[in-house]
Protein backbone atom coordinates (compact mmCIF):
# COMPACT_ATOMS: atom_id res chain seq x y z
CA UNK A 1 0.00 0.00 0.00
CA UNK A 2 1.50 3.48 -0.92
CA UNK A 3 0.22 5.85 1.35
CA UNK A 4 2.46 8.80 0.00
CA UNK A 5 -0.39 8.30 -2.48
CA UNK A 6 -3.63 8.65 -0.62
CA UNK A 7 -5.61 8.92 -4.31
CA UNK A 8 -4.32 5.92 -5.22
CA UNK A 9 -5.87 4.25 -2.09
CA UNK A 10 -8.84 2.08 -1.17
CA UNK A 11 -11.37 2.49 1.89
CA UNK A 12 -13.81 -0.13 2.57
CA UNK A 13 -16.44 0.84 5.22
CA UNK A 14 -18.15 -1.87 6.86
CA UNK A 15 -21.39 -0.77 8.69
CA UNK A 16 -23.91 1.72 7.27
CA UNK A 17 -25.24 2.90 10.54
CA UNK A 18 -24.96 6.33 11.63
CA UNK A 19 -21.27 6.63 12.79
CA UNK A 20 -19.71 3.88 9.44
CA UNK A 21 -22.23 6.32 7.07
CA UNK A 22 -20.85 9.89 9.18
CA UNK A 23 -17.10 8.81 8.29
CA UNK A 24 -17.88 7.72 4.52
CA UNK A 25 -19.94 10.75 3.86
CA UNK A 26 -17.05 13.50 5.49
CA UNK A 27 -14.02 11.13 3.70
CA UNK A 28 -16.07 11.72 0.10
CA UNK A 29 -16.74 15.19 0.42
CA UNK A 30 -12.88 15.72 1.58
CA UNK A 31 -11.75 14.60 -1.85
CA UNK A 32 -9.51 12.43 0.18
CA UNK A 33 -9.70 9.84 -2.64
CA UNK A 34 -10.42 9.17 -6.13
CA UNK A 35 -14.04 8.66 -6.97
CA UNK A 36 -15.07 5.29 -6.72
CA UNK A 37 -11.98 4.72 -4.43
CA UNK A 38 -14.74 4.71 -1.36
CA UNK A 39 -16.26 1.55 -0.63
CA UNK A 40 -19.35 0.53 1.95
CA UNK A 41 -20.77 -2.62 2.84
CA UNK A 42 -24.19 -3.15 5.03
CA UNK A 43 -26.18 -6.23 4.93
CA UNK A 44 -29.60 -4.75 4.97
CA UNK A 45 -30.93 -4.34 1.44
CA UNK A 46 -33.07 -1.37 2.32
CA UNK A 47 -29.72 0.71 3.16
CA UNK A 48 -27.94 -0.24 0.62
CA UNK A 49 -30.40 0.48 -2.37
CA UNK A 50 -30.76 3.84 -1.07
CA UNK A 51 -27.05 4.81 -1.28
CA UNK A 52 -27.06 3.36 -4.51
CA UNK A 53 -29.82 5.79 -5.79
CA UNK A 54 -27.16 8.47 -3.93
CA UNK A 55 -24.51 7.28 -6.25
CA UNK A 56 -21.85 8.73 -4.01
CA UNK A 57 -20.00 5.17 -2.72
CA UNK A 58 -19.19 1.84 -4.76
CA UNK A 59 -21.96 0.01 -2.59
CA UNK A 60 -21.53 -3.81 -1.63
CA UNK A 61 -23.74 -6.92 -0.26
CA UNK A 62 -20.81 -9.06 -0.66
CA UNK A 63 -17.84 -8.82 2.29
CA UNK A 64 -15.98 -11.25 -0.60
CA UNK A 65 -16.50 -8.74 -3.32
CA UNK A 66 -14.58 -5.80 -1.47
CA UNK A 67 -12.55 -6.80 1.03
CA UNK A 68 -9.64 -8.05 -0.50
CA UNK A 69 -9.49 -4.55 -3.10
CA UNK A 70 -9.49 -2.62 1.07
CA UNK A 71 -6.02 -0.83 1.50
CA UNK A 72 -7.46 0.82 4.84
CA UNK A 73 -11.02 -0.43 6.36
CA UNK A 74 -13.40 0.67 8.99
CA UNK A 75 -15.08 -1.40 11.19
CA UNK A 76 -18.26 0.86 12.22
CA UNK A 77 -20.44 -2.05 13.16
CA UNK A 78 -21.70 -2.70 17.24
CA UNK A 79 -19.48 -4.63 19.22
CA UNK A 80 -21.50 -7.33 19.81
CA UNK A 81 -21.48 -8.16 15.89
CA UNK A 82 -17.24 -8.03 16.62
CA UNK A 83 -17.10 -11.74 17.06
CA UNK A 84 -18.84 -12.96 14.16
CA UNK A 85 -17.74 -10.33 11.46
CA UNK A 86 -13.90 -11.13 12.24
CA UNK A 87 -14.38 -14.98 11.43
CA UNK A 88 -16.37 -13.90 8.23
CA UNK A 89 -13.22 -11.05 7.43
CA UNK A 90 -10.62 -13.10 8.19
CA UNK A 91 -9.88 -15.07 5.33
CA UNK A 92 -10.16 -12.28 3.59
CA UNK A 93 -7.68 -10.00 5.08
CA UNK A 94 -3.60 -9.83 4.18
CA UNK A 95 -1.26 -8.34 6.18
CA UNK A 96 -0.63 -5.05 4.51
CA UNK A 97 -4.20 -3.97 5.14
CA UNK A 98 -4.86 -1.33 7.70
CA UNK A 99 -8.17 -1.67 9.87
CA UNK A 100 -9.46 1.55 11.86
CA UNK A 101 -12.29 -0.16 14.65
CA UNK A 102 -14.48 2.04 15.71
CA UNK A 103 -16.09 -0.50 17.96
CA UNK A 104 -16.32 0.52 21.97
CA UNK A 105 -14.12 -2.04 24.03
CA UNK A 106 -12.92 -4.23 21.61
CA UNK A 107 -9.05 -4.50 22.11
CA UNK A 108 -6.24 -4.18 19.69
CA UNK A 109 -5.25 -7.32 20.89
CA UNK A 110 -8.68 -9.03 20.36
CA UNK A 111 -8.80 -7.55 16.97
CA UNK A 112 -5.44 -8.79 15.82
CA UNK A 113 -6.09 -12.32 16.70
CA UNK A 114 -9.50 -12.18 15.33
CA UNK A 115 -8.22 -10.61 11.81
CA UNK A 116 -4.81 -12.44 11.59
CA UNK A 117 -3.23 -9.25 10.63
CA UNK A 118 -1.03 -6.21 12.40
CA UNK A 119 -2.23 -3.08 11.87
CA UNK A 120 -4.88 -2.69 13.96
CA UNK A 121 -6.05 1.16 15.00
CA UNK A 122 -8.71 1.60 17.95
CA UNK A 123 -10.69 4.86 17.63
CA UNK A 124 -12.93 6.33 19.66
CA UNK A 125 -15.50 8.93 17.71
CA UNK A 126 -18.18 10.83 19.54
CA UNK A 127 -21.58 11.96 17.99
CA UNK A 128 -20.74 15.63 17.13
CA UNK A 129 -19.69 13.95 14.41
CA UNK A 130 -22.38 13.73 12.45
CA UNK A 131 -22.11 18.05 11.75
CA UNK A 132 -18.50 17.94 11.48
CA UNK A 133 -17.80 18.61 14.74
CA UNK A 134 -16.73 15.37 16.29
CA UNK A 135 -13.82 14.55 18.15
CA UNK A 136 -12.14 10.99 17.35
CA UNK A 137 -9.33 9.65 19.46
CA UNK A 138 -7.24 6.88 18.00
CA UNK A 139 -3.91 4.67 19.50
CA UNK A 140 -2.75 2.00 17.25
CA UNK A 141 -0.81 -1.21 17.55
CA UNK A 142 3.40 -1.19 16.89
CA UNK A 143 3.00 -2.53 13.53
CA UNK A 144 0.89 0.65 12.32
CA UNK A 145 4.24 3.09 10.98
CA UNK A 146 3.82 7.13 11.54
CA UNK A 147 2.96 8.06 7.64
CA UNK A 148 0.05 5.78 8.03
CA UNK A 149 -0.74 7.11 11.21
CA UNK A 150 -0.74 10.28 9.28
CA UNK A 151 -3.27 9.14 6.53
CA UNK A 152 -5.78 7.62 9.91
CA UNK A 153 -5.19 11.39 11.26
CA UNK A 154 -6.87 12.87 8.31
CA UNK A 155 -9.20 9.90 7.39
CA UNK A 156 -10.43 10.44 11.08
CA UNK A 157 -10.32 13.85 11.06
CA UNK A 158 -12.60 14.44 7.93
CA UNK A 159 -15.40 14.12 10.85
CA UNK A 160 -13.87 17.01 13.04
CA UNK A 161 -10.66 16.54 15.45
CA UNK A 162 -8.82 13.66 15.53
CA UNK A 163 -6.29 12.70 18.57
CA UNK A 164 -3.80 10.30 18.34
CA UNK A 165 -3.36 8.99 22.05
CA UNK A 166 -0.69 6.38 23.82
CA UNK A 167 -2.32 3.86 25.48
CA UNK A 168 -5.49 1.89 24.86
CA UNK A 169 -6.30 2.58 28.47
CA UNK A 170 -6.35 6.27 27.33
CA UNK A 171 -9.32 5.19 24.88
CA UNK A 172 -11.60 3.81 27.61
CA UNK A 173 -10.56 6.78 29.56
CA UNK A 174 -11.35 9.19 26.04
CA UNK A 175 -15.00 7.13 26.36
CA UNK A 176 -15.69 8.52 29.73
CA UNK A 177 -14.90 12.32 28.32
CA UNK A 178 -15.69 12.48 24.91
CA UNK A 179 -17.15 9.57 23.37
CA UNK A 180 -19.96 10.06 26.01
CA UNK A 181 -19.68 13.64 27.05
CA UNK A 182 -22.41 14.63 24.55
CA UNK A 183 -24.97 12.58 26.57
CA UNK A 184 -23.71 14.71 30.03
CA UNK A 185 -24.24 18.43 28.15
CA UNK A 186 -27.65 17.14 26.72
CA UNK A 187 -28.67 15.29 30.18
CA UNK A 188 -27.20 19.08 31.27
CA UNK A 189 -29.31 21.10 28.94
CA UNK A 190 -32.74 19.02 29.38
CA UNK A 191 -32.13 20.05 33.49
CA UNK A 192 -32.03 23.73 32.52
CA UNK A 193 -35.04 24.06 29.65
CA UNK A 194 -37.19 21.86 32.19
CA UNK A 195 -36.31 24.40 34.73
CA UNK A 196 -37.22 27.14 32.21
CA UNK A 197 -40.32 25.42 31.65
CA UNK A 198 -41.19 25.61 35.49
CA UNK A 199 -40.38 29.19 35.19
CA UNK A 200 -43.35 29.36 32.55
CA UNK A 201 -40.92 29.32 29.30
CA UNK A 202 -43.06 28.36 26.06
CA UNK A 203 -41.12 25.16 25.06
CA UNK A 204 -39.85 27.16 21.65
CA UNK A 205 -38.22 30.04 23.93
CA UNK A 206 -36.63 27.57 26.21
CA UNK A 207 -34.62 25.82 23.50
CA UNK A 208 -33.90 28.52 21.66
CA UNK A 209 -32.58 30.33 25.84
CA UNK A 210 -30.38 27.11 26.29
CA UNK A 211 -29.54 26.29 22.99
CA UNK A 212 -27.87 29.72 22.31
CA UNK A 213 -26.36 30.05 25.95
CA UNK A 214 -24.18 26.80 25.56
CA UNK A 215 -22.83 28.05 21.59
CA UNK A 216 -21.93 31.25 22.90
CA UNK A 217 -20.51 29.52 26.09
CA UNK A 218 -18.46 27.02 23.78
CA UNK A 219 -17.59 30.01 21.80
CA UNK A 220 -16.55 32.22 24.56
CA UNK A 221 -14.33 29.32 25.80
CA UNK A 222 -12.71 28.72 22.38
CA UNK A 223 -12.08 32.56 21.68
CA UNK A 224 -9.36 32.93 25.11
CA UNK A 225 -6.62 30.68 26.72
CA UNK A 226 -8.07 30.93 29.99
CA UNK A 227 -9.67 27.91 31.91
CA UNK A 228 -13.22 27.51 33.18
CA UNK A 229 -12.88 28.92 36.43
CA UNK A 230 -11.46 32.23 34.57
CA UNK A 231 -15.08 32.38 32.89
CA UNK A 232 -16.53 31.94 35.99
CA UNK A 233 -14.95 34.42 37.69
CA UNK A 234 -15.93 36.64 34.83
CA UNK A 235 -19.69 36.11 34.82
CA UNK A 236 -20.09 34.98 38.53
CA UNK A 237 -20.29 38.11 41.07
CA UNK A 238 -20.48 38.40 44.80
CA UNK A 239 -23.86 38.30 45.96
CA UNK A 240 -25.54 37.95 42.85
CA UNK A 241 -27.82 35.39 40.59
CA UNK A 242 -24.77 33.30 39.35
CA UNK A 243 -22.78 33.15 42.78
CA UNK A 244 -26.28 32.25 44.01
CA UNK A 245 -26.29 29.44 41.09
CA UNK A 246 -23.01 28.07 41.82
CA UNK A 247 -23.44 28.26 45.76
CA UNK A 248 -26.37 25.65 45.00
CA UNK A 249 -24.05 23.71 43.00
CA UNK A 250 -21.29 23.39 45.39
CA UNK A 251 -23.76 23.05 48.74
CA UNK A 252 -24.96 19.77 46.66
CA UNK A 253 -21.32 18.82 45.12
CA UNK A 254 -22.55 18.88 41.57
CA UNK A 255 -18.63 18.67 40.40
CA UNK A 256 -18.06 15.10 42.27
CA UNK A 257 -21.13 13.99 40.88
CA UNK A 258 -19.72 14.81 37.24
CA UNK A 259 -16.81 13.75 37.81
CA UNK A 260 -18.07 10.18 39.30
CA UNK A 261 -20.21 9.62 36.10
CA UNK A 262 -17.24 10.16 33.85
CA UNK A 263 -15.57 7.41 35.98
CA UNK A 264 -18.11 5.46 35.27
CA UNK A 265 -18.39 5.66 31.73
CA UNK A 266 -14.61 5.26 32.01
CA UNK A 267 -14.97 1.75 34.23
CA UNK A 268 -17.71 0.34 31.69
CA UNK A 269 -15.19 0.60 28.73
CA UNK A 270 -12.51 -1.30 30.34
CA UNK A 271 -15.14 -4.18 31.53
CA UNK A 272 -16.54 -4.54 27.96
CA UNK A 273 -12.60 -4.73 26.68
CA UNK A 274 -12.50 -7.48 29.42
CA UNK A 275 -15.22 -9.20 27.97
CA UNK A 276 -15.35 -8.89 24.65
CA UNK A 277 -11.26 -10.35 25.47
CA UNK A 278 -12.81 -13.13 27.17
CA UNK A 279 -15.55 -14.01 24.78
């Protein structure tokens, strides 16, 4: 596989769900490749004759068909498929292909010995993705070299940021932050509108109140080196609403609470790597 010639490449996606169909869509509009260099595969007929009629991808119904023409492919299926799709890939595969998994807590390791091949990469994408403002972190196995990690960086980052990370154990840890972060600002933001609501907020005016005050809050954040508590400081005074805001907080230890549910989400992705190791 040349990657100094990323035109000249193939990418198979396997999995037309909504993360395997994000990724395809942001790596065709990026001109990344030649057209018809972008594979996908899905076994449901109903998906697949629709992106047909799109005319975007080279669509498959045949793993055998596609596979073997893969220089780099994604594995954007659910985890618990993991076991059965690797026996089905696996005579398939040859050792200069590259596979990106997108799938939560299945291992390098695990993938390796399922595929029979070394270049594994483990990548963590979060839904923000889907408007081009995800965040995907990524750590790869030693047989992966840095110019391909290059091409992953930008394959990965078509969909927003991409992060190339150490450790695996950094991945489970990226779950508990950004892979399921999205879920704490919306649990966040459906606290606040109900609140609204209780205030006697039309449900219109409450969306359109919280959707607004977390942009400009993201956008504030992005537009200064300065760390939350700076921004606190800066719209929190003594005495007044906010202070009154974050005094409720703090009485009921809101930022432990956080904090424990990342852990959690952090604790979950290292059991299912233990299981789906085990299984």
């Amino acid at each position: 596989m040349n990657f100094y010639s990323n035109h000249m490449m193939k990418v198979l996606v396997i999995g037309a769900g909504n993360m395997g169909l994000t990724y395809a869509e942001a790596i065709a509009k990026s001109n990344f490749l030649n057209q018809g260099s972008l594979m996908i595969f899905d076994n449901d007929r109903s998906k697949l004759d629709a992106l047909r009629q799109r005319g975007v991808f080279d669509v498959h119904d045949q793993l055998g068909n596609c596979l073997p023409q893969a220089d780099i492919v994604f594995i954007a299926v659910k985890p618990y498929h993991a076991s059965q799709l690797m026996q089905t890939m696996k005579p398939a595969m040859n050792v200069d292909q590259l596979v990106i998994s997108i799938m939560a807590g299945v291992s390098i390791d695990t993938l390796k010995t399922g595929l029979g091949i070394p270049k594994i990469v483990r990548a963590m994408p979060n839904l923000p993705a889907l408007v081009g403002e995800g965040v995907t972190s990524f750590t790869a196995a030693a047989g992966v070299s840095k110019l391909e990690l290059l091409t992953v960086q930008q394959l990965l980052g078509t969909t927003g940021l991409s992060i190339g990370l150490a450790s695996e154990r950094e991945i489970d840890a990226s779950t508990g932050i950004s892979g399921s972060g999205p879920a704490y600002v919306f649990y966040f933001m459906q606290s606040v509108m109900e609140a609204a609501s209780e205030m006697g907020f039309s449900k219109e005016s409450a969306r359109s109140l919280v959707a607004q005050t977390f942009t400009g809050a993201v956008e504030l954040f992005n537009s200064a080196d300065l760390d939350p508590a700076a921004w606190i400081e800066k719209v929190a005074s003594k005495g007044g609403t906010t202070r009154a805001a974050l005094d409720s907080m703090e009485d009921n230890d809101v930022r432990t609470l956080i904090k424990t549910a990342a852990y959690a989400a952090f604790r979950r992705a290292e059991e299912l790597g233990k299981e789906f190791s085990h299984a």
